[in-house]
Protein backbone atom coordinates (compact mmCIF):
# COMPACT_ATOMS: atom_id res chain seq x y z
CA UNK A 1 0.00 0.00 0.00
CA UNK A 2 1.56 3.40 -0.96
CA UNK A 3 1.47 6.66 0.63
CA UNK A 4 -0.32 7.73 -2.03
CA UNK A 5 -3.95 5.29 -1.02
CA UNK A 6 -3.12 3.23 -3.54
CA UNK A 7 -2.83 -0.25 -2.77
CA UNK A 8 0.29 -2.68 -3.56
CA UNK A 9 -0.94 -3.14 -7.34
CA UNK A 10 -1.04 0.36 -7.65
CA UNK A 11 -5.66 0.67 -7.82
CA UNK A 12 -6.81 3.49 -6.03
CA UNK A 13 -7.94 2.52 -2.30
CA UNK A 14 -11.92 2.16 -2.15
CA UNK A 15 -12.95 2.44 1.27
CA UNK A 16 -16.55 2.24 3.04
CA UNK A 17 -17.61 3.94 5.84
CA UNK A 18 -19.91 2.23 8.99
CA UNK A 19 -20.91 4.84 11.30
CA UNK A 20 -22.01 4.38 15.24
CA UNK A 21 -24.40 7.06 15.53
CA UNK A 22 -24.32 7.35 19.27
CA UNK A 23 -20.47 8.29 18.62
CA UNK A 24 -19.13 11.73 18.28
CA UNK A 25 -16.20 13.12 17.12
CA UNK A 26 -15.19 16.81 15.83
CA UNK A 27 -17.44 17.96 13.80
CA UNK A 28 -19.76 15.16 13.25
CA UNK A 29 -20.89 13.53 9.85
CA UNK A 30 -20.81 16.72 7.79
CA UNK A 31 -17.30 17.29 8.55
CA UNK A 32 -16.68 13.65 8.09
CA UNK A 33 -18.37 13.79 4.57
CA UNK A 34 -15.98 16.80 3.77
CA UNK A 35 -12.86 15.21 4.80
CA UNK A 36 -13.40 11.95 3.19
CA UNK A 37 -14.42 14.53 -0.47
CA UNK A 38 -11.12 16.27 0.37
CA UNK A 39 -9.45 12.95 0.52
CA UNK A 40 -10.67 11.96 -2.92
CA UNK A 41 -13.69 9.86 -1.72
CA UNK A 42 -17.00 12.17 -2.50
CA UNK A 43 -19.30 9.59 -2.06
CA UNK A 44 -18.42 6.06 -0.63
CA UNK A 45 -20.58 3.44 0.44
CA UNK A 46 -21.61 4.32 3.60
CA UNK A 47 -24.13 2.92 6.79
CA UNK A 48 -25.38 4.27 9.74
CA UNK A 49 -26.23 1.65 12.70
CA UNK A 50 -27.61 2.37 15.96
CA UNK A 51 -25.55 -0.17 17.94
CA UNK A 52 -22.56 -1.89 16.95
CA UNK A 53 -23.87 -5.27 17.14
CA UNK A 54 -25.38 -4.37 14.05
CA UNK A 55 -22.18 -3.65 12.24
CA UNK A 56 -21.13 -6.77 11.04
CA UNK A 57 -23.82 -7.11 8.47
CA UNK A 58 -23.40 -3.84 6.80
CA UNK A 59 -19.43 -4.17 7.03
CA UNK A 60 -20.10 -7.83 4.82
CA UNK A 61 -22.29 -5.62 2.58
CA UNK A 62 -19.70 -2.97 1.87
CA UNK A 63 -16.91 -5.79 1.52
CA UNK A 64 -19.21 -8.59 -1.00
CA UNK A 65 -21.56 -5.54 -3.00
CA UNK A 66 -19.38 -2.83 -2.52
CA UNK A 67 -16.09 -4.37 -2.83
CA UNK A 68 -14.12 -2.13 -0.52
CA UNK A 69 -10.81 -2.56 0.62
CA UNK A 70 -10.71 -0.78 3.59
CA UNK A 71 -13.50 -0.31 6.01
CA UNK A 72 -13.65 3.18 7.79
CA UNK A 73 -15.16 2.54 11.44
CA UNK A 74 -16.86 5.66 12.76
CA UNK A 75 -16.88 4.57 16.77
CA UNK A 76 -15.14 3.49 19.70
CA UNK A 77 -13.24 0.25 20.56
CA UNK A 78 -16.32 -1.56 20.64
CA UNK A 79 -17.04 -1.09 17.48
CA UNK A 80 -13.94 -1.52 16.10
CA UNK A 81 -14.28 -5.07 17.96
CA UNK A 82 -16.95 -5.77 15.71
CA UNK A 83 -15.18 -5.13 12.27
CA UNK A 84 -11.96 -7.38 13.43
CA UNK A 85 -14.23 -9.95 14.21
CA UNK A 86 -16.24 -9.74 11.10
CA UNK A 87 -13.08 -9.41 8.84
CA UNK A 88 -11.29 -12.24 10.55
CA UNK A 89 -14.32 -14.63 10.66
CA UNK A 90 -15.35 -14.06 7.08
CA UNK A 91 -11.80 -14.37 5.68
CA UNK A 92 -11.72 -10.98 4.10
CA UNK A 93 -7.80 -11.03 3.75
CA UNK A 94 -7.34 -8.08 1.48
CA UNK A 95 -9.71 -5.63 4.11
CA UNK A 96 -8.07 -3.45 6.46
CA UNK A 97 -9.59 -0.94 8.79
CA UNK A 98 -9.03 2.44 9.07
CA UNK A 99 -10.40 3.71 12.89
CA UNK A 100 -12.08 6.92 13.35
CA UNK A 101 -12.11 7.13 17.22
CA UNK A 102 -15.30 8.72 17.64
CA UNK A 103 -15.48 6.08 21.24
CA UNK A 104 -15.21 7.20 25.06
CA UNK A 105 -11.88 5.40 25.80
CA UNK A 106 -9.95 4.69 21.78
CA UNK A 107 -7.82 2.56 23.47
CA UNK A 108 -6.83 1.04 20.05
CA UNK A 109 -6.55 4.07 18.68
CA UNK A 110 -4.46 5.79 20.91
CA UNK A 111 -1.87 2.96 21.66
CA UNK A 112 -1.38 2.36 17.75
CA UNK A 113 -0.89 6.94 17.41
CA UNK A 114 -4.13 7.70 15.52
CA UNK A 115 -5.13 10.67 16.41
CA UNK A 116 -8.47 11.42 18.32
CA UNK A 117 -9.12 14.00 15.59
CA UNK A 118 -11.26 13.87 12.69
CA UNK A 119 -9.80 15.15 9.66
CA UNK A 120 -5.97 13.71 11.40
CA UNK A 121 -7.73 10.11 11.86
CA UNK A 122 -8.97 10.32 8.04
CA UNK A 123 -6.12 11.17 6.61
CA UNK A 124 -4.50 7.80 7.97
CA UNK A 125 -7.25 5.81 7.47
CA UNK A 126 -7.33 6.28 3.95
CA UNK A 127 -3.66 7.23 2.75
CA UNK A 128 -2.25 5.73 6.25
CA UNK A 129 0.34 2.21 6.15
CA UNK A 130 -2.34 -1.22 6.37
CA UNK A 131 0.30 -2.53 9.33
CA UNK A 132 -0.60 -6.18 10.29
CA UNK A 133 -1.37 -6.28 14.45
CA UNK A 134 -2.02 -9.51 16.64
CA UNK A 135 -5.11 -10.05 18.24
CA UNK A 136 -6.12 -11.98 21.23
CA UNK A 137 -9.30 -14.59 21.27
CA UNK A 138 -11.19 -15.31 24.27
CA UNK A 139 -13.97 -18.15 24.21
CA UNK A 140 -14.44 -17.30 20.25
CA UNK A 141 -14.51 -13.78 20.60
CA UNK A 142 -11.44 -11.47 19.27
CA UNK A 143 -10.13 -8.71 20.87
CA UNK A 144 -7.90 -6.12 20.19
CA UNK A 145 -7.18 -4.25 23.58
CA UNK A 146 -7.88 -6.14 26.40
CA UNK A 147 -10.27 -8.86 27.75
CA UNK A 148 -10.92 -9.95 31.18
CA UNK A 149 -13.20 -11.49 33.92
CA UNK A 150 -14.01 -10.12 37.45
CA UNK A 151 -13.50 -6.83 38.54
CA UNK A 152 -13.45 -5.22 35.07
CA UNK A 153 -15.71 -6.96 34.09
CA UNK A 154 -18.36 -5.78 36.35
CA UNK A 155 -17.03 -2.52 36.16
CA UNK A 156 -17.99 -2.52 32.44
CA UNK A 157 -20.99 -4.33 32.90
CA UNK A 158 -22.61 -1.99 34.99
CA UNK A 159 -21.32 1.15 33.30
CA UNK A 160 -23.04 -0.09 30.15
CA UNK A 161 -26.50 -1.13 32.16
CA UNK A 162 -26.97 2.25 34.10
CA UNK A 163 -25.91 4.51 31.25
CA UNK A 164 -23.00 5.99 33.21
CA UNK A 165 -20.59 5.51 29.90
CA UNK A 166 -22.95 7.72 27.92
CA UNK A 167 -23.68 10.21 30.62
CA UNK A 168 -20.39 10.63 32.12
CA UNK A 169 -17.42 9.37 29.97
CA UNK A 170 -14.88 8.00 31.60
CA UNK A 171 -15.97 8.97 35.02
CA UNK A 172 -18.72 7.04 34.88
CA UNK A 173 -15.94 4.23 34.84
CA UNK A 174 -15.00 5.45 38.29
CA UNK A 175 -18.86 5.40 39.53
CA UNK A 176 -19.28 1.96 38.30
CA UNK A 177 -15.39 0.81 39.88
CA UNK A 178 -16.62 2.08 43.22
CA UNK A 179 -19.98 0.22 43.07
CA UNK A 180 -18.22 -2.69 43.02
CA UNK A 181 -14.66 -2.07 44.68
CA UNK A 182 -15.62 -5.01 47.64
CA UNK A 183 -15.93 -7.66 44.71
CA UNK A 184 -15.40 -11.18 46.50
CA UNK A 185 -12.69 -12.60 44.91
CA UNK A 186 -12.84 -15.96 42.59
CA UNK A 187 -10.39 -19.28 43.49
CA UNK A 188 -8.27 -19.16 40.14
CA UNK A 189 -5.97 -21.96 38.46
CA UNK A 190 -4.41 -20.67 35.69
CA UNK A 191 -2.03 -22.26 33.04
CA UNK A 192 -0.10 -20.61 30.71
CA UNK A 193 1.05 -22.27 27.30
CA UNK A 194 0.26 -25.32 28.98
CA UNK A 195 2.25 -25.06 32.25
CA UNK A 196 0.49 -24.12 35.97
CA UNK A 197 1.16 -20.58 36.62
CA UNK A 198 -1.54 -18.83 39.11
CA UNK A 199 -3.37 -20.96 42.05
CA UNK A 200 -4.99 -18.40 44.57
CA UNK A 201 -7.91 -15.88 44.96
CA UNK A 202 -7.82 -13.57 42.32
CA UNK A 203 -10.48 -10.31 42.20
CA UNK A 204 -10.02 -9.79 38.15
CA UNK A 205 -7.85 -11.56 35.74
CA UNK A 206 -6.87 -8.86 32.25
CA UNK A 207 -5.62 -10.22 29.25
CA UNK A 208 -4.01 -7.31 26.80
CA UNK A 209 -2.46 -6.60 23.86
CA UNK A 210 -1.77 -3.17 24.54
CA UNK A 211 -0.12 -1.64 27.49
CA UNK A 212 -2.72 1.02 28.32
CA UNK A 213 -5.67 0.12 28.90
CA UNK A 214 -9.61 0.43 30.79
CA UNK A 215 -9.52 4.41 31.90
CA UNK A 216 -6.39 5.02 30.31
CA UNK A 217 -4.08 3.56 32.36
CA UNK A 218 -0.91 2.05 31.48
CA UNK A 219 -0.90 -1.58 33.11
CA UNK A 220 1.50 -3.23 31.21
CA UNK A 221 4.44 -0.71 29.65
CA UNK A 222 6.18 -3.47 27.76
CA UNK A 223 3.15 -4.73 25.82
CA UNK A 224 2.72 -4.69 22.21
CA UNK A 225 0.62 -5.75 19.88
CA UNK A 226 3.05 -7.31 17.23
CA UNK A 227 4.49 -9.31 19.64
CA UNK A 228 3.06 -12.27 19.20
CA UNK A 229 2.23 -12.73 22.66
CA UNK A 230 -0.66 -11.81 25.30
CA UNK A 231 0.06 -9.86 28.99
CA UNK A 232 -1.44 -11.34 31.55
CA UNK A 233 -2.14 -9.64 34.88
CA UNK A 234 -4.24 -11.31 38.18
CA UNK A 235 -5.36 -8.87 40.72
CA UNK A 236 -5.59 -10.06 44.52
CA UNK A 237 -6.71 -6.47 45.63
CA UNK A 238 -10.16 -7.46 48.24
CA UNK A 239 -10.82 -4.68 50.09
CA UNK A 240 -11.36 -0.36 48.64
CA UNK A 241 -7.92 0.53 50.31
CA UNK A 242 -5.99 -2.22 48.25
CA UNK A 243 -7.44 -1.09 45.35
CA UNK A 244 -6.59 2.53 45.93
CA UNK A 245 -3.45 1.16 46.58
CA UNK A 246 -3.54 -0.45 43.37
CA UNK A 247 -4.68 2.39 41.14
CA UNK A 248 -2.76 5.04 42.61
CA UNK A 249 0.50 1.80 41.43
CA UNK A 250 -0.94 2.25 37.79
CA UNK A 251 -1.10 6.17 37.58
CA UNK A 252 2.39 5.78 38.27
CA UNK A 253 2.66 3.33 35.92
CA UNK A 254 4.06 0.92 38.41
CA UNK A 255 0.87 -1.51 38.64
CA UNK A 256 2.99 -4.36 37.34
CA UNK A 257 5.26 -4.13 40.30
CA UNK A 258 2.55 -4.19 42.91
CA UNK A 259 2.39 -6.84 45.45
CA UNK A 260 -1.43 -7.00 44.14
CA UNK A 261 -0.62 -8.43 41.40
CA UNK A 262 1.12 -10.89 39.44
CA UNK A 263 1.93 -10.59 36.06
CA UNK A 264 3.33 -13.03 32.96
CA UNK A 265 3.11 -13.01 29.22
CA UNK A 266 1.30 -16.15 26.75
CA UNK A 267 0.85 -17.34 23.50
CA UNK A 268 -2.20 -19.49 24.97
CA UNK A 269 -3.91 -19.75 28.57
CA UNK A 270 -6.65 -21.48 30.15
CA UNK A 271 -8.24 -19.91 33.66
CA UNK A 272 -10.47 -21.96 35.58
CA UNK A 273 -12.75 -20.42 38.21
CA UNK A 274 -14.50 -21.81 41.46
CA UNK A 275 -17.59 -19.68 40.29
CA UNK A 276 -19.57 -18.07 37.65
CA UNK A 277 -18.32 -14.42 36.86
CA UNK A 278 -19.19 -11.88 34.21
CA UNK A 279 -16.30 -11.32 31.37
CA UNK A 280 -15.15 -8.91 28.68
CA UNK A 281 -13.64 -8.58 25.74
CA UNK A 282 -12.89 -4.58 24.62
CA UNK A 283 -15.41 -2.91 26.81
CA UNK A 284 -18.09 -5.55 25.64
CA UNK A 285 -19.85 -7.24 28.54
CA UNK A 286 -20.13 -11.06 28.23
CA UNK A 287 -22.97 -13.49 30.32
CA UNK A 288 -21.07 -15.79 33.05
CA UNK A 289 -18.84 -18.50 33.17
CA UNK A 290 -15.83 -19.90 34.86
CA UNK A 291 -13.96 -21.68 32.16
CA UNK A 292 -12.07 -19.75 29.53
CA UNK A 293 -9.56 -20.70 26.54
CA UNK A 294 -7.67 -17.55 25.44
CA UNK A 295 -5.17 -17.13 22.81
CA UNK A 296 -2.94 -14.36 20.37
CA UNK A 297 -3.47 -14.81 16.98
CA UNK A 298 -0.40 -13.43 15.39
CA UNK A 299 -0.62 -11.01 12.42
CA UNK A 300 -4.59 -11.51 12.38
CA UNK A 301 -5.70 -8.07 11.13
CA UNK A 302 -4.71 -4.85 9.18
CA UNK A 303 -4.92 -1.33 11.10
CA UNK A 304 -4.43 2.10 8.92
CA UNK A 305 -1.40 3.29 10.67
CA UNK A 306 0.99 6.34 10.42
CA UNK A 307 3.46 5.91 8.32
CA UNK A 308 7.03 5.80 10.00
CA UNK A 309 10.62 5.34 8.97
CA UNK A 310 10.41 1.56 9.60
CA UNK A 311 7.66 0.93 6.68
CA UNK A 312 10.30 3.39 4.45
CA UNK A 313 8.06 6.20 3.90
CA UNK A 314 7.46 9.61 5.96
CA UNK A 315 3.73 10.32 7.36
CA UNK A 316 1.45 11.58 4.60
């Protein structure tokens, strides 16, 4: 793919646009339309869905009728969840996705240097370098950022069911973390790439390929997501002053050294609870379970990135 938006056969890019229209960013859809006619794309194939669940159908539309190469995702990491899943499950090899973090966290976004600006995010995501990242799967799901069960998981959970996400942004995080900041911990056994690891009470168990991640903090500073490999953190933290403890560790980006936790990275891992708990995958709350099979899948999808003196050209 040139700097240019062409692709590696030298055809002009032809991208598609899926819009979350509870998302904002800048100046909404108008300025979006303007950007993308600046860019050389007037009038692409575009949807609007109300929820990203209802993505993948319209992203298989623009990829099978349309026959776009690059899929422009108008939302947060949720919905970016949604088009990695869809492009890795339907085999669309060719597709890569070009993020316009329109979300409440952009996680992805902001760990891979796309800017949380509109006409900035455009410009990579259609003339911006198709870079290959890993993923992580967790009971059949992909993820891109993080996934986890416990704590988090709750935390998410109930963020999403009370509206506090859409009402307060990231505090609402907080307001949802604080509801449940006495969590009972789960007994955990843990394996990783097929050895024991973790026996013990554990409050939350993460999985992530990035290093920062839910409420923007930076959990695991040696992560990345071409790696090939997942972080994996346990948290023992029981009681509202250990987590304090514990937060105030990761502001200082020195959660991986706390006593509360314990830390490792995987190719593959299995956790095995005493009970039933909620789970996650990218800010996506999952129904309960206490057995989970999680993996990296190396090299599994294409992200519009800058371009950088590594991939031998400049940023457009």
């Amino acid at each position: 793919m040139g700097a240019d938006g062409s692709t590696s056969d030298g055809r002009p890019v032809t991208v598609g646009v899926i819009v979350n229209e509870g998302k904002e960013l800048g100046g909404g859809l108008e300025e979006l339309r303007s950007a993308l006619a600046d860019a050389g794309h007037p009038d692409p194939p575009w949807y609007e869905v109300s929820k990203s669940k209802k993505a993948p159908k319209k992203i298989r539309k623009l990829v099978e009728e349309h026959g776009v190469d690059r899929v422009l995702m108008w939302g947060g990491d949720g919905t970016v969840r949604r088009a990695i899943n869809t492009i890795i499950d339907e085999g669309y090899d060719d597709v890569a996705i070009g993020i316009l973090p329109a979300g409440t966290a952009n996680l992805l976004a902001n760990n891979l240097d796309i800017p949380i600006d509109l006409r900035g995010a455009v410009d990579i995501a259609v003339s911006g370098d198709p870079r290959a990242i890993d993923v992580g799967e967790m009971n059949g799901t992909y993820f891109a950022v993080m996934a986890g069960t416990g704590f988090d998981a709750m935390l998410i959970r109930d963020a999403d069911d009370g509206d506090l996400k859409e009402r307060f942004g990231r505090v609402g995080y907080v307001v949802a973390g604080m509801r449940n900041r006495d969590v009972s911990p789960a007994h955990a056994v843990i394996e990783v790439d097929g050895k024991p690891w973790y026996t013990g009470d554990a409050s939350c168990v993460i999985v992530a390929n990035i290093g920062t991640i839910l409420g923007g903090l930076e959990a695991f500073p040696d992560a990345s997501p071409t790696d090939g490999r997942l972080d994996v953190g346990v948290v023992e933290a029981r009681s509202s002053t250990e987590w304090l403890r514990l937060l105030t560790s990761a502001t200082f980006k020195r959660a991986h050294k706390s006593p509360l936790t314990k830390v490792v990275t995987a190719e593959k891992l299995t956790v095995s609870l005493d009970r039933s708990l909620p789970w996650e995958v990218d800010g996506g709350d999952r129904d309960r379970t206490n057995e989970f099979e999680i993996r990296c899948v190396p090299q599994a999808i294409r992200i519009c990135q800058p371009w950088t003196a590594d991939t031998g050209e400049k940023a457009p």
